[in-house]
PDB file of N, CA and C in Angstrom:
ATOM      1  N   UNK A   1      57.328  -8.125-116.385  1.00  0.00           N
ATOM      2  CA  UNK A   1      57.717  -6.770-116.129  1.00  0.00           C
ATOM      3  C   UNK A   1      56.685  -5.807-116.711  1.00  0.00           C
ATOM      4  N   UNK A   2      56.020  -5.961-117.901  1.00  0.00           N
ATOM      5  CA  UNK A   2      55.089  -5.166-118.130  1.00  0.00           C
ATOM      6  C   UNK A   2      54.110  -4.953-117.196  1.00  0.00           C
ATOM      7  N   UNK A   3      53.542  -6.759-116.987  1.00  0.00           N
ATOM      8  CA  UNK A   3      52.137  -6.471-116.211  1.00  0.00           C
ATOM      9  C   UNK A   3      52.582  -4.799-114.889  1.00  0.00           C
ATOM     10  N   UNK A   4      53.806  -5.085-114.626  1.00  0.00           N
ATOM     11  CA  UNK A   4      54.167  -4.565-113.355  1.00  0.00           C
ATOM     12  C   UNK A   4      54.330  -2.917-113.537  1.00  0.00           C
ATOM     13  N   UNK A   5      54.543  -2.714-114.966  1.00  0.00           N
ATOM     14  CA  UNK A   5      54.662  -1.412-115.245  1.00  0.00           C
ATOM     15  C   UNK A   5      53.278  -1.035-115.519  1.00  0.00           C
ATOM     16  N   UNK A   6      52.121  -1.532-116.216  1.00  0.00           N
ATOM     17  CA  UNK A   6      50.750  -1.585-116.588  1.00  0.00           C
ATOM     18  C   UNK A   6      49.677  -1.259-115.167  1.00  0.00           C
ATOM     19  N   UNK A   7      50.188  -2.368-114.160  1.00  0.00           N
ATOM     20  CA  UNK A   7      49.722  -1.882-113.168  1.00  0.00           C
ATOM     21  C   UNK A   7      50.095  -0.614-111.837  1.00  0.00           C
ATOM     22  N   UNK A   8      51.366  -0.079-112.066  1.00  0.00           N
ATOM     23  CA  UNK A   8      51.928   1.080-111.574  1.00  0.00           C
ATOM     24  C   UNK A   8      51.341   2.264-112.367  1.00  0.00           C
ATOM     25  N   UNK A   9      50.797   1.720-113.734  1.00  0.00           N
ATOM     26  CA  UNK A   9      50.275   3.075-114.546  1.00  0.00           C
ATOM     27  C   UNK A   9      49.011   3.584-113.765  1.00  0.00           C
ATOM     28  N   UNK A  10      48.254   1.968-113.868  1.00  0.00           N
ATOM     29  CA  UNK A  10      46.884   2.209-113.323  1.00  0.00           C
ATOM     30  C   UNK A  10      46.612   2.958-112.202  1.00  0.00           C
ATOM     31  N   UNK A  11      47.839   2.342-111.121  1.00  0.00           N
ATOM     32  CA  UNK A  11      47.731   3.488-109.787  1.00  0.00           C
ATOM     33  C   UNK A  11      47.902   4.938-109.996  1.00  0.00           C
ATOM     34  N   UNK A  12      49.306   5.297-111.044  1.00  0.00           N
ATOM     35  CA  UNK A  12      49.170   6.449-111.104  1.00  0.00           C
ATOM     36  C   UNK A  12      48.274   7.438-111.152  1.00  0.00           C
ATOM     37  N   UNK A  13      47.488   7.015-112.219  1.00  0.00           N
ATOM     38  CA  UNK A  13      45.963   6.966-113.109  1.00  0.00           C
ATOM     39  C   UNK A  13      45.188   7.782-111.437  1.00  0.00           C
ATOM     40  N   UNK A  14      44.750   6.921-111.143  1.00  0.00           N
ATOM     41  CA  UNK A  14      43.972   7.306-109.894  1.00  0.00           C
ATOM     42  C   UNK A  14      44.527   8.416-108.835  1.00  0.00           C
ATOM     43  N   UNK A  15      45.813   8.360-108.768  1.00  0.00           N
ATOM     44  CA  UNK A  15      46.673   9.309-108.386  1.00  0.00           C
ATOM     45  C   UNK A  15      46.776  10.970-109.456  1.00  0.00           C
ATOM     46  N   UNK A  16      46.905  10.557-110.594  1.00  0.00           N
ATOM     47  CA  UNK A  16      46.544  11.990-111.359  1.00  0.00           C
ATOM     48  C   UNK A  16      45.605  12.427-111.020  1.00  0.00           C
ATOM     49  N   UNK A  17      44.323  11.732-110.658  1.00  0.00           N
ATOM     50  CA  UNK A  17      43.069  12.177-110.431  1.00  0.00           C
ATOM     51  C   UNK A  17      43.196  13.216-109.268  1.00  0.00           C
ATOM     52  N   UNK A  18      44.227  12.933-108.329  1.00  0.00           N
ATOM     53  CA  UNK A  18      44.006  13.204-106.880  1.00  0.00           C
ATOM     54  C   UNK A  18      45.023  14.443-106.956  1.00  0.00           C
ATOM     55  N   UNK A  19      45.182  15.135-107.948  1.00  0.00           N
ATOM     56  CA  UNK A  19      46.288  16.277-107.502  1.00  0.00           C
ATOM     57  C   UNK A  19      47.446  16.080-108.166  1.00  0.00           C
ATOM     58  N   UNK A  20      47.593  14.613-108.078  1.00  0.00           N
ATOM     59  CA  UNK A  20      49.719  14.551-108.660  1.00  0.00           C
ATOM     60  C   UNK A  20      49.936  14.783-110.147  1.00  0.00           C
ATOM     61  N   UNK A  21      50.554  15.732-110.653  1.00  0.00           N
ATOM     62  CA  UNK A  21      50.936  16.396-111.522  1.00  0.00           C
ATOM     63  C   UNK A  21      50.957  15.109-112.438  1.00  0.00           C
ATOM     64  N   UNK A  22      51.301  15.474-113.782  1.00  0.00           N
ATOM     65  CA  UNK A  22      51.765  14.803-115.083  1.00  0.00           C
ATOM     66  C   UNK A  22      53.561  14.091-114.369  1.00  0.00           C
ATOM     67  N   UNK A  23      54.187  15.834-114.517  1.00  0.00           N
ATOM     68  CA  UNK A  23      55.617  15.423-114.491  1.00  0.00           C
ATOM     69  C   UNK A  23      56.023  14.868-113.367  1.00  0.00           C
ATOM     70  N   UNK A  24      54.776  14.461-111.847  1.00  0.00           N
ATOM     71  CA  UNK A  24      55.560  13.794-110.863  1.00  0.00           C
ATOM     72  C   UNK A  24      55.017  12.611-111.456  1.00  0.00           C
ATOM     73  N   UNK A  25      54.268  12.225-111.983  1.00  0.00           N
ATOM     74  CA  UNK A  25      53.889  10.466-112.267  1.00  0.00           C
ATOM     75  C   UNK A  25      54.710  10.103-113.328  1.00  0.00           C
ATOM     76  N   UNK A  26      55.339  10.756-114.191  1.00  0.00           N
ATOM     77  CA  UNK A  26      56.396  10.498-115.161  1.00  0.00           C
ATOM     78  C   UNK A  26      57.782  10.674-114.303  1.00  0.00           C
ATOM     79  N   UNK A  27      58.060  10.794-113.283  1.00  0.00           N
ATOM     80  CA  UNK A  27      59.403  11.134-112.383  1.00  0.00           C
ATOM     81  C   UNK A  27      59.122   9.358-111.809  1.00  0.00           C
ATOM     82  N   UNK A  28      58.036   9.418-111.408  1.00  0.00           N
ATOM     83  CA  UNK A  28      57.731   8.280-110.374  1.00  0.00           C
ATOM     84  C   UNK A  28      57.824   7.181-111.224  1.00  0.00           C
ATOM     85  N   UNK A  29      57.168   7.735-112.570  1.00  0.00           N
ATOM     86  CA  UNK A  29      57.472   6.126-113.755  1.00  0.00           C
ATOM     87  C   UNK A  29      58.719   5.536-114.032  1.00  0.00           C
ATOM     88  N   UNK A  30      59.168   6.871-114.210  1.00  0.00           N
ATOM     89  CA  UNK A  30      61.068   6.583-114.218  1.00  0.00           C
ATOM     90  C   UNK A  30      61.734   5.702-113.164  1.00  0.00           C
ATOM     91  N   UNK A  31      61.256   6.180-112.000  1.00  0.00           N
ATOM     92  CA  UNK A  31      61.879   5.622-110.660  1.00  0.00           C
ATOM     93  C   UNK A  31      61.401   4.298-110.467  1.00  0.00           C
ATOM     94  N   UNK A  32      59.889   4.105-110.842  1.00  0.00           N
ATOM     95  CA  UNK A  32      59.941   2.477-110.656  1.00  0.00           C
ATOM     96  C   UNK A  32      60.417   1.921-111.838  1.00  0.00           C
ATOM     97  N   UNK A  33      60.633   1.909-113.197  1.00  0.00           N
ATOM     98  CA  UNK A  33      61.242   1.395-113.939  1.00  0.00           C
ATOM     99  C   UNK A  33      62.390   0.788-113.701  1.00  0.00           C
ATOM    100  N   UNK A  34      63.001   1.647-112.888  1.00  0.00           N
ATOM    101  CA  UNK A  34      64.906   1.964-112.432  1.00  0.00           C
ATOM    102  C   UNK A  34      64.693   0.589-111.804  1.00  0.00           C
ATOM    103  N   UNK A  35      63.919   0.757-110.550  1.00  0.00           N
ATOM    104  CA  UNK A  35      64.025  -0.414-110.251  1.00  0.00           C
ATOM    105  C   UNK A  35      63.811  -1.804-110.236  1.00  0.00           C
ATOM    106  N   UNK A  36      62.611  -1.606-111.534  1.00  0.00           N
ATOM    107  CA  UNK A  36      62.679  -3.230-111.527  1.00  0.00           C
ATOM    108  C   UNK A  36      63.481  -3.706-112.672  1.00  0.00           C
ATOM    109  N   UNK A  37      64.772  -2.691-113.226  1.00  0.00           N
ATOM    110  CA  UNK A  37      65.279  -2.957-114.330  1.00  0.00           C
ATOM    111  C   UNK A  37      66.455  -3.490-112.962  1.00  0.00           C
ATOM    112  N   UNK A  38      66.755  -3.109-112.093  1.00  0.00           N
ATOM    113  CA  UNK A  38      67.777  -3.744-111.323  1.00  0.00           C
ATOM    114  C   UNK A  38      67.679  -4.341-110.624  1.00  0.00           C
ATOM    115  N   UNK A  39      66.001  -4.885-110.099  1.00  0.00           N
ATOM    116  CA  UNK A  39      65.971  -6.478-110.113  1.00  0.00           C
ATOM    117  C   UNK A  39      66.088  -7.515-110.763  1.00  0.00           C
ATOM    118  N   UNK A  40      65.795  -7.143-112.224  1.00  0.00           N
ATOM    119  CA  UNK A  40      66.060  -8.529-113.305  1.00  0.00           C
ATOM    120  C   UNK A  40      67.782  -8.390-113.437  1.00  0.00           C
ATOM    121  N   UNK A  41      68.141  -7.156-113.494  1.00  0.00           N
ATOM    122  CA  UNK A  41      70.050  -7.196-113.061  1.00  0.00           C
ATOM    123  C   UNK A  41      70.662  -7.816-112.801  1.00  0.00           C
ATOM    124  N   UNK A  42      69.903  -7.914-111.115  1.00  0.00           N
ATOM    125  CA  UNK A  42      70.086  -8.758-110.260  1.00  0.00           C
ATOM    126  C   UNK A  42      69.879 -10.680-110.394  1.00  0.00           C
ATOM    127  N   UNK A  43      68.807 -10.949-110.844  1.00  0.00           N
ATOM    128  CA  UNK A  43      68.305 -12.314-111.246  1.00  0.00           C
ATOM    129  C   UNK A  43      68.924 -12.547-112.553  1.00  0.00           C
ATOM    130  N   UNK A  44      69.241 -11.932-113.220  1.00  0.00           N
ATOM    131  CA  UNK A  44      69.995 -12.291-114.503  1.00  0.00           C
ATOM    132  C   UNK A  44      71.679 -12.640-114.017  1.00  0.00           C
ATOM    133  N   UNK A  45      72.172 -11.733-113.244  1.00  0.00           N
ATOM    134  CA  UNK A  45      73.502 -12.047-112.584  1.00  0.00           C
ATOM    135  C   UNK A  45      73.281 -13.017-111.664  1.00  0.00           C
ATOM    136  N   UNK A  46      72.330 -13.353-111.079  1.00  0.00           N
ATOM    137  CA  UNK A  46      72.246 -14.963-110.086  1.00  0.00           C
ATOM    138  C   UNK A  46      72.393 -16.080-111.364  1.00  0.00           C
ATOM    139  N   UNK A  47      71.463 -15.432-112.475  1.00  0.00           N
ATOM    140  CA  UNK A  47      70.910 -17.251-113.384  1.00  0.00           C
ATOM    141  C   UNK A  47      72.868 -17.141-114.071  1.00  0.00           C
ATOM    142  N   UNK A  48      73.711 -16.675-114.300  1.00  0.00           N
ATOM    143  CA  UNK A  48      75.293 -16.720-115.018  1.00  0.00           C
ATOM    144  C   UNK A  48      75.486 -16.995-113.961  1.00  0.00           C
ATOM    145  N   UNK A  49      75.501 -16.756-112.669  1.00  0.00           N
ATOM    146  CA  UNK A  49      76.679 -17.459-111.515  1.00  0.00           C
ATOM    147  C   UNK A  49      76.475 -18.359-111.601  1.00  0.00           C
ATOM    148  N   UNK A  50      75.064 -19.106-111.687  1.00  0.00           N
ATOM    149  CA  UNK A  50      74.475 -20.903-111.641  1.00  0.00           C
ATOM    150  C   UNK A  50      75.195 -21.533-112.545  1.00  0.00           C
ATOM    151  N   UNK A  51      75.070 -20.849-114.051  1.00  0.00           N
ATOM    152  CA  UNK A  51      75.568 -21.480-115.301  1.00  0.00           C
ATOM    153  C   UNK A  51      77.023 -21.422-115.458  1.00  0.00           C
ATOM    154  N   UNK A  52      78.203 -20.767-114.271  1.00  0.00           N
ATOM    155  CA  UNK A  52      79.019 -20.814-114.545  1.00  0.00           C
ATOM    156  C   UNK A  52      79.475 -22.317-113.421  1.00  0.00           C
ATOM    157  N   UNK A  53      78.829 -22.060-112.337  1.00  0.00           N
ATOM    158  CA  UNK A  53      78.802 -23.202-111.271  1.00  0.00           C
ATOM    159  C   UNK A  53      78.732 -24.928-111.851  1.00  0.00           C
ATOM    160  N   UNK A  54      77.279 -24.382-112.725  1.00  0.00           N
ATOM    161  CA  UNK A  54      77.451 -25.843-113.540  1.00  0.00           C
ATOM    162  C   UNK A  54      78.582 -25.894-114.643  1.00  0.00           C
ATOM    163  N   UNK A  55      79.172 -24.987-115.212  1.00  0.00           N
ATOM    164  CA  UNK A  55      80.248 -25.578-116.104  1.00  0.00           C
ATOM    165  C   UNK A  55      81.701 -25.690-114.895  1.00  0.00           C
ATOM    166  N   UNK A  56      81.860 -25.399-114.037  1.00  0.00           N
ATOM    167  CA  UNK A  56      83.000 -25.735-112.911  1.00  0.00           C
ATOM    168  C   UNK A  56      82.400 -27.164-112.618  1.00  0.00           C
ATOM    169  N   UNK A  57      81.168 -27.805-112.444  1.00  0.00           N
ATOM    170  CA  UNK A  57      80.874 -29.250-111.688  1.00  0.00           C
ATOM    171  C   UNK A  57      81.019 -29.890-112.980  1.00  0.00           C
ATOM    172  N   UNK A  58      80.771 -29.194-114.068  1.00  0.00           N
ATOM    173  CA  UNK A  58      81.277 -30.335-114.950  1.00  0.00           C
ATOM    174  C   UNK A  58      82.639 -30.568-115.318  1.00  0.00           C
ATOM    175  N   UNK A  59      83.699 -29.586-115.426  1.00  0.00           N
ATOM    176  CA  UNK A  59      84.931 -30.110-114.963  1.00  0.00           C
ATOM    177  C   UNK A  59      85.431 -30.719-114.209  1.00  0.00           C
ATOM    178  N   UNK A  60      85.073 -30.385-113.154  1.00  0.00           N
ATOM    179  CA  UNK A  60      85.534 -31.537-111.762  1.00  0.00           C
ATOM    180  C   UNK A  60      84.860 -32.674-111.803  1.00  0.00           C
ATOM    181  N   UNK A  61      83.592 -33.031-112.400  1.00  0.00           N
ATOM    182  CA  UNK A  61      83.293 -34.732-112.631  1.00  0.00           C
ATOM    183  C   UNK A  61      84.490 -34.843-113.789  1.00  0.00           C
ATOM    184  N   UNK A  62      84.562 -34.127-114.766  1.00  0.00           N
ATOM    185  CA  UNK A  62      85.389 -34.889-116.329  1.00  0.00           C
ATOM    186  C   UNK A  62      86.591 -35.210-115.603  1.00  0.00           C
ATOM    187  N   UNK A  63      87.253 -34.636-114.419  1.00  0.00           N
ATOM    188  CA  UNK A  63      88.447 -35.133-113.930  1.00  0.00           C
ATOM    189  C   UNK A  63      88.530 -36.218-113.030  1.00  0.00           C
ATOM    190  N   UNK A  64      87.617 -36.601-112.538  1.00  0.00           N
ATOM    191  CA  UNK A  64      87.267 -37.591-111.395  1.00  0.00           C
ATOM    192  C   UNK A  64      86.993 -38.569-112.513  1.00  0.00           C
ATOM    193  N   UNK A  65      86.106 -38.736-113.605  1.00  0.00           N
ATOM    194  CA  UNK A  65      86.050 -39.394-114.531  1.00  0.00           C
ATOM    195  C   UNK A  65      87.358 -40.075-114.996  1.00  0.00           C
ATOM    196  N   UNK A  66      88.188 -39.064-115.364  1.00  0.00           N
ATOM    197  CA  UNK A  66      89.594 -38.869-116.217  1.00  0.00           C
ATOM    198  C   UNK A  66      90.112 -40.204-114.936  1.00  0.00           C
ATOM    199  N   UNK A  67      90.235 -39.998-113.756  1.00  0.00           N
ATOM    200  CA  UNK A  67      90.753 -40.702-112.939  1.00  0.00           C
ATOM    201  C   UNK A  67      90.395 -42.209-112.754  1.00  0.00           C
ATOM    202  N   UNK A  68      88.758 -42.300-112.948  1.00  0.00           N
ATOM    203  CA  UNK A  68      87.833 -43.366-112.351  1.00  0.00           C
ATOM    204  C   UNK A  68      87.319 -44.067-113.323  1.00  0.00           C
ATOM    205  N   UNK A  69      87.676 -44.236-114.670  1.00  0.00           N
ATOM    206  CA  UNK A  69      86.741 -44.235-115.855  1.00  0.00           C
ATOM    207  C   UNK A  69      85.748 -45.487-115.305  1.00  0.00           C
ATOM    208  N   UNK A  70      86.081 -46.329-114.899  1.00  0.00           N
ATOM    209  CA  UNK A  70      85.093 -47.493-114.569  1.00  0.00           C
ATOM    210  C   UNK A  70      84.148 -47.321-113.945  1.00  0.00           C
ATOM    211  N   UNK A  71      83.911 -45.828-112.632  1.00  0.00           N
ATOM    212  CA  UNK A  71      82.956 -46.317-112.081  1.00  0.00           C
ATOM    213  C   UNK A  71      81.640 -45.136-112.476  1.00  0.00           C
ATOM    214  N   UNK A  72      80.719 -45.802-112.527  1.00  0.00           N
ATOM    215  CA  UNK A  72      79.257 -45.830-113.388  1.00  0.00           C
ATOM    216  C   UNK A  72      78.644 -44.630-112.621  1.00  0.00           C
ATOM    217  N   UNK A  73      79.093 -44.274-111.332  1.00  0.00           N
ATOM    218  CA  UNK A  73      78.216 -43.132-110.858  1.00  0.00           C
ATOM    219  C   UNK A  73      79.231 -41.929-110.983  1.00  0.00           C
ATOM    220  N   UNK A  74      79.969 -42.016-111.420  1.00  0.00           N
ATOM    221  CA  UNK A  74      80.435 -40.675-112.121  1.00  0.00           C
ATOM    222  C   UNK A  74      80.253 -40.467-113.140  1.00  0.00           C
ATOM    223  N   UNK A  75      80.101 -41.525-113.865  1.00  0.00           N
ATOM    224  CA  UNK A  75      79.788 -41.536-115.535  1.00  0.00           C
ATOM    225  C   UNK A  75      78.100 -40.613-115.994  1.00  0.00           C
ATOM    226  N   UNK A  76      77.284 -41.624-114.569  1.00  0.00           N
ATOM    227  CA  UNK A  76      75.609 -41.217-114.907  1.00  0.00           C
ATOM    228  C   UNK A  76      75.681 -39.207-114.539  1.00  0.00           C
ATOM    229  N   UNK A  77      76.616 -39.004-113.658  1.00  0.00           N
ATOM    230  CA  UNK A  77      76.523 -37.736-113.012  1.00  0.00           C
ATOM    231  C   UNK A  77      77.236 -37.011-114.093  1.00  0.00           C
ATOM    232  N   UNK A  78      78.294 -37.256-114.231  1.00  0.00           N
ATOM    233  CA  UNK A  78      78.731 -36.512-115.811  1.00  0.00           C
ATOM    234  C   UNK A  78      78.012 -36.642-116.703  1.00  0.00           C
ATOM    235  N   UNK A  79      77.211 -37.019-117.628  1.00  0.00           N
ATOM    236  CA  UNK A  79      75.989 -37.282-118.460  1.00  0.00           C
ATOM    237  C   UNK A  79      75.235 -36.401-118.124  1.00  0.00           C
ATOM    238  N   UNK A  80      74.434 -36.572-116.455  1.00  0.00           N
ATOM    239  CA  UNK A  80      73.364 -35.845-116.387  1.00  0.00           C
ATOM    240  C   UNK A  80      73.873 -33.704-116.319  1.00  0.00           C
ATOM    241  N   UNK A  81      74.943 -33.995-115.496  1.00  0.00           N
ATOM    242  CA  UNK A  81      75.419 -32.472-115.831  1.00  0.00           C
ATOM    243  C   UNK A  81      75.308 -31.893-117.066  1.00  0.00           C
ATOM    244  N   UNK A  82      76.131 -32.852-118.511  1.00  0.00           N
ATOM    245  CA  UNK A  82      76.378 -32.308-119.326  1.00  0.00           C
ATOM    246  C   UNK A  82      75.219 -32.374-120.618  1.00  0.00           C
ATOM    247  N   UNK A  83      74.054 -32.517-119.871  1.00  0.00           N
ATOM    248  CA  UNK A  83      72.626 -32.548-120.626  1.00  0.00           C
ATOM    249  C   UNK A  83      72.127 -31.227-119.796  1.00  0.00           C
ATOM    250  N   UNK A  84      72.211 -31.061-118.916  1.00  0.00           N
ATOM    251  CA  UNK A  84      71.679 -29.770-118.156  1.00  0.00           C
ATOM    252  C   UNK A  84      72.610 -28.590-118.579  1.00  0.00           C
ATOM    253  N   UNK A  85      73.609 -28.534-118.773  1.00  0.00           N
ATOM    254  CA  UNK A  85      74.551 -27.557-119.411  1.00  0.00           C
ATOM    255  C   UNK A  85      74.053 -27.335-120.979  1.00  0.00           C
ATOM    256  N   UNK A  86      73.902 -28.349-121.531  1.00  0.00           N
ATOM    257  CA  UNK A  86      73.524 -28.397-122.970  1.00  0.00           C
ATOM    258  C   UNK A  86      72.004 -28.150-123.449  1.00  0.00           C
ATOM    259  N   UNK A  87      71.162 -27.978-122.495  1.00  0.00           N
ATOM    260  CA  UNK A  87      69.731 -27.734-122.620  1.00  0.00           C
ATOM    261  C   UNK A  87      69.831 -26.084-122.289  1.00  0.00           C
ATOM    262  N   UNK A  88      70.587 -25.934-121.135  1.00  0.00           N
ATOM    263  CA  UNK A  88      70.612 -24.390-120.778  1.00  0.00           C
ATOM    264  C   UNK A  88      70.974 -23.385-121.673  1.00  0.00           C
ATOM    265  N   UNK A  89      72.456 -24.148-122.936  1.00  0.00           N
ATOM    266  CA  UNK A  89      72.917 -23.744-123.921  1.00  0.00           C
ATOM    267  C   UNK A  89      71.804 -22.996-125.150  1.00  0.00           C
ATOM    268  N   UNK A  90      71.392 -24.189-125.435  1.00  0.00           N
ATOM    269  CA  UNK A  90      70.137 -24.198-126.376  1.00  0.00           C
ATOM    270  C   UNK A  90      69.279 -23.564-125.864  1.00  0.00           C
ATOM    271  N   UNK A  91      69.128 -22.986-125.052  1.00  0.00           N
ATOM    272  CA  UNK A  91      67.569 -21.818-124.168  1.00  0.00           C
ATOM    273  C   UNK A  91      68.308 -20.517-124.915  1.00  0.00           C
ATOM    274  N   UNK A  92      69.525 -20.804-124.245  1.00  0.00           N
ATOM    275  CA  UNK A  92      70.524 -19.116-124.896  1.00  0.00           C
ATOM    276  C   UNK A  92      70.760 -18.809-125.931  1.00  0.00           C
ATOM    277  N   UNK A  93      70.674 -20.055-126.811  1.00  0.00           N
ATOM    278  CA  UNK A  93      70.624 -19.900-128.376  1.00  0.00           C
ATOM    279  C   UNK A  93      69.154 -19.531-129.349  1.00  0.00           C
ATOM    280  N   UNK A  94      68.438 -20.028-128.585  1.00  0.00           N
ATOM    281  CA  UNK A  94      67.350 -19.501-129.070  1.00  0.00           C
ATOM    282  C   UNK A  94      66.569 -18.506-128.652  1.00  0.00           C
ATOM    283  N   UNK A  95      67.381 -17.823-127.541  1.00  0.00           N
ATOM    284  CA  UNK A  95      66.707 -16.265-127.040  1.00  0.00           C
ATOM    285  C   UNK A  95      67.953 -15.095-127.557  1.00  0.00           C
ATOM    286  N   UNK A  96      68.784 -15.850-128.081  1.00  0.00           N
ATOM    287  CA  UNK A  96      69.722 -15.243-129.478  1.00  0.00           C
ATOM    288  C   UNK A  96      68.949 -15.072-130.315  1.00  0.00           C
ATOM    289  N   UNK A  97      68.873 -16.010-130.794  1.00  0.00           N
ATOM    290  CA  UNK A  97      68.015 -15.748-132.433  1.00  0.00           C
ATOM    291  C   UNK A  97      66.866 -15.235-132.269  1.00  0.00           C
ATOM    292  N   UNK A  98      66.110 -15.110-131.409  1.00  0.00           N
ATOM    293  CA  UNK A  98      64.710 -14.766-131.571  1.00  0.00           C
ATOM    294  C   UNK A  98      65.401 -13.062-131.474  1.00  0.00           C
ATOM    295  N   UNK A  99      65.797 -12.479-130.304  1.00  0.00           N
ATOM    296  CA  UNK A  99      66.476 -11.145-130.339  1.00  0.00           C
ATOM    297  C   UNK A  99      67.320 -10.728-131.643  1.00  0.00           C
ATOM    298  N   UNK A 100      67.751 -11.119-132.541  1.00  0.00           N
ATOM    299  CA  UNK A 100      68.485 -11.285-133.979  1.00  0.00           C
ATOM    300  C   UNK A 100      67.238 -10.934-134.706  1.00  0.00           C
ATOM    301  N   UNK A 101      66.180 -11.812-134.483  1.00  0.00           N
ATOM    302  CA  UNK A 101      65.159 -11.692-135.158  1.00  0.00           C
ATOM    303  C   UNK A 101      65.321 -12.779-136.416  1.00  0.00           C
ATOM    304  N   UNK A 102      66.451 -14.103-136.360  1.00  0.00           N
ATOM    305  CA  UNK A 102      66.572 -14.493-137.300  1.00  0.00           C
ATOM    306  C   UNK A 102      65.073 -15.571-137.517  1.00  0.00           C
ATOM    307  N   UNK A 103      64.830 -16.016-139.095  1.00  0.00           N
ATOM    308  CA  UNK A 103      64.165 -15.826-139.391  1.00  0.00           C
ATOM    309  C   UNK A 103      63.705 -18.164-139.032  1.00  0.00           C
ATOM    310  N   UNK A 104      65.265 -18.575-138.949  1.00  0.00           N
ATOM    311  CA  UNK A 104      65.094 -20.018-138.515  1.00  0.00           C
ATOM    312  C   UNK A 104      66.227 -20.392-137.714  1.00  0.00           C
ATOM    313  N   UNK A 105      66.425 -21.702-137.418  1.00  0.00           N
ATOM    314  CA  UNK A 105      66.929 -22.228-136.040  1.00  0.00           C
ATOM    315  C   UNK A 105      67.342 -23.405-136.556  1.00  0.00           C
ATOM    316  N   UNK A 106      68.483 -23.971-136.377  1.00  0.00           N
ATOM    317  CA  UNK A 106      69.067 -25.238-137.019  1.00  0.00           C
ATOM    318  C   UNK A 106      69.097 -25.675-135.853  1.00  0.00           C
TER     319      UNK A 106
END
């Protein structure tokens, strides 16, 4: 997102040159900001629908499980879900703490 704001400056830049005021390239900075703050909005509300999707598939294997305990390809598929749930966990925990600013990570 920076590069993207860095390089909207640069255009401006060349654009001040050409006539456009201070306060329209600071109107215009605003306005593209706006929006690429509501594209990551957007992609941040897609990546929680995924992570809620995978904690619904991992209920519905633990119950098919609950039902099937013997057979081995529900077992490997429950496993592999609940390592992908648990890696995704740990991404969120440590873009916690780093935003905390804490200082270590157990």
């Amino acid at each position: 997102m920076n590069n993207e704001i860095e390089e909207f400056l640069a255009v401006q830049d060349q654009n001040l040159d050409n006539g456009v005021s201070k306060r329209n390239k600071w109107e215009l900075l605003k306005s593209h900001i706006k929006t690429l703050c509501m594209q990551y909005g957007r992609y941040k509300k897609m990546l929680n629908s995924e992570s809620g999707d995978r904690e619904k598939e991992l209920d519905n294997i633990a119950k098919q499980l609950a039902n099937h305990p013997e057979d081995v390809t529900v077992q490997k598929h429950y496993e592999e879900c609940k390592k992908r749930l648990e890696i995704e966990q740990l991404v969120k925990a440590r873009g916690a703490a780093v935003r905390s600013r804490a200082k270590w990570i157990e």
